[in-house]
Protein backbone atom coordinates (compact mmCIF):
# COMPACT_ATOMS: atom_id res chain seq x y z
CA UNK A 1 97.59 98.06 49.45
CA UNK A 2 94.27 99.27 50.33
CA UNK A 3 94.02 102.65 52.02
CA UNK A 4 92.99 103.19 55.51
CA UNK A 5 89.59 103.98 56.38
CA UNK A 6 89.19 107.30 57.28
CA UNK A 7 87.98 106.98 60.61
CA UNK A 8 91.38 104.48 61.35
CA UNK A 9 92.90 107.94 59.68
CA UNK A 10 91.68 110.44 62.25
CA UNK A 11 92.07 108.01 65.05
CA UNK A 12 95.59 107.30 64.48
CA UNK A 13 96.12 110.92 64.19
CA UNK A 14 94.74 111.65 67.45
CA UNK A 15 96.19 109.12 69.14
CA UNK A 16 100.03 110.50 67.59
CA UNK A 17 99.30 114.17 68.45
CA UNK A 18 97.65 113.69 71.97
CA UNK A 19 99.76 110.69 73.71
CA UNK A 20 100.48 113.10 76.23
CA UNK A 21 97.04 113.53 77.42
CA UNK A 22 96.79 109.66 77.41
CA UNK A 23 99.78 109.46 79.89
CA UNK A 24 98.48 111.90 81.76
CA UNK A 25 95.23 110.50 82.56
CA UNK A 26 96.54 107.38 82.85
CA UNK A 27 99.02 108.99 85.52
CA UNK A 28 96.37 110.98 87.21
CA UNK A 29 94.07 107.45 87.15
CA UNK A 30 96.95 105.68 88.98
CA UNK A 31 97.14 108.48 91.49
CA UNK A 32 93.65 108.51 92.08
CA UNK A 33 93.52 104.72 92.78
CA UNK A 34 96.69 105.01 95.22
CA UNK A 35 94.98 107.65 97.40
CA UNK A 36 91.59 106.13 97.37
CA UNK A 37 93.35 102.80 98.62
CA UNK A 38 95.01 104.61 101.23
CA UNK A 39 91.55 106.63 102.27
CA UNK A 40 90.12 103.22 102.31
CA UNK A 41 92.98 101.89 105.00
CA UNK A 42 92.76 104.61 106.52
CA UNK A 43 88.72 104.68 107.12
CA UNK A 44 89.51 101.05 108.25
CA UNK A 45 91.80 101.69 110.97
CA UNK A 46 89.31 104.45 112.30
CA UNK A 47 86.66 102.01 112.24
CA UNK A 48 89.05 100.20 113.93
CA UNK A 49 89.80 102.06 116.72
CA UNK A 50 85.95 103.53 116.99
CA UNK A 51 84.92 99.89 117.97
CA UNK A 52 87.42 99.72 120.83
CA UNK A 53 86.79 103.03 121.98
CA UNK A 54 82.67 102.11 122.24
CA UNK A 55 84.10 99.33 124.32
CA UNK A 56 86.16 101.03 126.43
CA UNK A 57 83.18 103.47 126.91
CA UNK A 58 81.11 100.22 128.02
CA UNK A 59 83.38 98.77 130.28
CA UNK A 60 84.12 102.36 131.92
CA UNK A 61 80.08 102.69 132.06
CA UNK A 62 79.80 99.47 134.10
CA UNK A 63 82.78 100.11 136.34
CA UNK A 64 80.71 103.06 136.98
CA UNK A 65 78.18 101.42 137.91
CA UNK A 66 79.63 99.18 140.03
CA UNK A 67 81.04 102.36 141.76
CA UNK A 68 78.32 104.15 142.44
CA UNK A 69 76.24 100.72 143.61
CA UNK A 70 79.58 100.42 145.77
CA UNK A 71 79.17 104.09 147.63
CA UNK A 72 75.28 103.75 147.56
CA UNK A 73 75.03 101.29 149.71
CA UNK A 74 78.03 101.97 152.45
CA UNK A 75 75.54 102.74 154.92
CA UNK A 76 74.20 98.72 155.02
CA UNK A 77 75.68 96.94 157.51
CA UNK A 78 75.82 93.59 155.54
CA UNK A 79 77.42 95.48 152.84
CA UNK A 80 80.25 96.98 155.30
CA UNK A 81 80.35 93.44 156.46
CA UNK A 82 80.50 91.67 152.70
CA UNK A 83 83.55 94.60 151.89
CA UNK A 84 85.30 93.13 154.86
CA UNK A 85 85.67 89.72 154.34
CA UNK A 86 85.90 90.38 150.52
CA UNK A 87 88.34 92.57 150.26
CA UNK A 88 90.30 92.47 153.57
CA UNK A 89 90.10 88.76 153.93
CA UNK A 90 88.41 89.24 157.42
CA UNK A 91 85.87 87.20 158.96
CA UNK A 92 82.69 87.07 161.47
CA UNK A 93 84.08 85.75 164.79
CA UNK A 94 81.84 82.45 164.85
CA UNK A 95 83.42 81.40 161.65
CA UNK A 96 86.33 79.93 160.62
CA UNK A 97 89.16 80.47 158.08
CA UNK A 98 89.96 78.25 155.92
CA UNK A 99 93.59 78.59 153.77
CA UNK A 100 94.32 76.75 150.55
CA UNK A 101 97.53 76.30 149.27
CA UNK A 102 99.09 75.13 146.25
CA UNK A 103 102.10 72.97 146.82
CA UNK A 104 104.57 72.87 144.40
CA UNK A 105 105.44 69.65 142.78
C-alpha cells in the first residue's frame, strides 16, 4: 500500500481534530440563511403595506379635494341647486320626476 501524500496527511488531520468548527459554521450558516429569509419576508410585507398606505394617502388627497371644491363653492347658487337635487333627490319646480323601479321577477 502506498502511503498517503502528505498534504491528504495534514488534511485529514485537520479535518479529525476540528469537526467541531465545521458543525459550527455549518450551524451558524444555516442560521444565517433562516434569518435572512425571514428579513427578506419581512421587507416584503412592509413593501407591502407601504404601497397601500401611498394609496390610501391618494385617495384621502382627492377626497380632500373634492371637499374643499365642495365648501368653496357653497356660495354659487347653481351649486346649492346641483347639491339639492343630487343629494336630496329634489327638483326645480318646472321639472318633473321621474322614478325607476326594478320589478322583481
Amino acid at each position: 500500500m502506498l502511503p498517503k501524500p502528505r498534504f491528504l496527511k495534514s488534511l485529514e488531520e485537520i479535518f479529525i481534530h476540528s469537526w467541531w468548527v465545521i458543525l459550527f459554521s455549518l450551524l451558524c450558516y444555516t442560521w444565517l440563511e433562516h434569518e435572512n429569509r425571514q428579513q427578506r419576508v419581512a421587507f416584503h410585507e412592509l413593501t407591502q403595506q407601504l404601497m397601500e398606505l401611498k394609496n390610501h394617502q391618494i385617495e384621502a388627497s382627492k377626497q380632500r379635494i373634492y371637499l374643499l371644491n365642495q365648501i368653496n363653492s357653497q356660495s354659487d347658487p347653481a351649486w346649492v341647486e346641483l347639491t339639492l337635487i343630487k343629494i336630496l333627490g329634489l327638483i326645480p319646480e318646472n321639472q318633473k320626476k321621474i322614478y325607476f323601479s326594478h320589478e322583481n321577477e
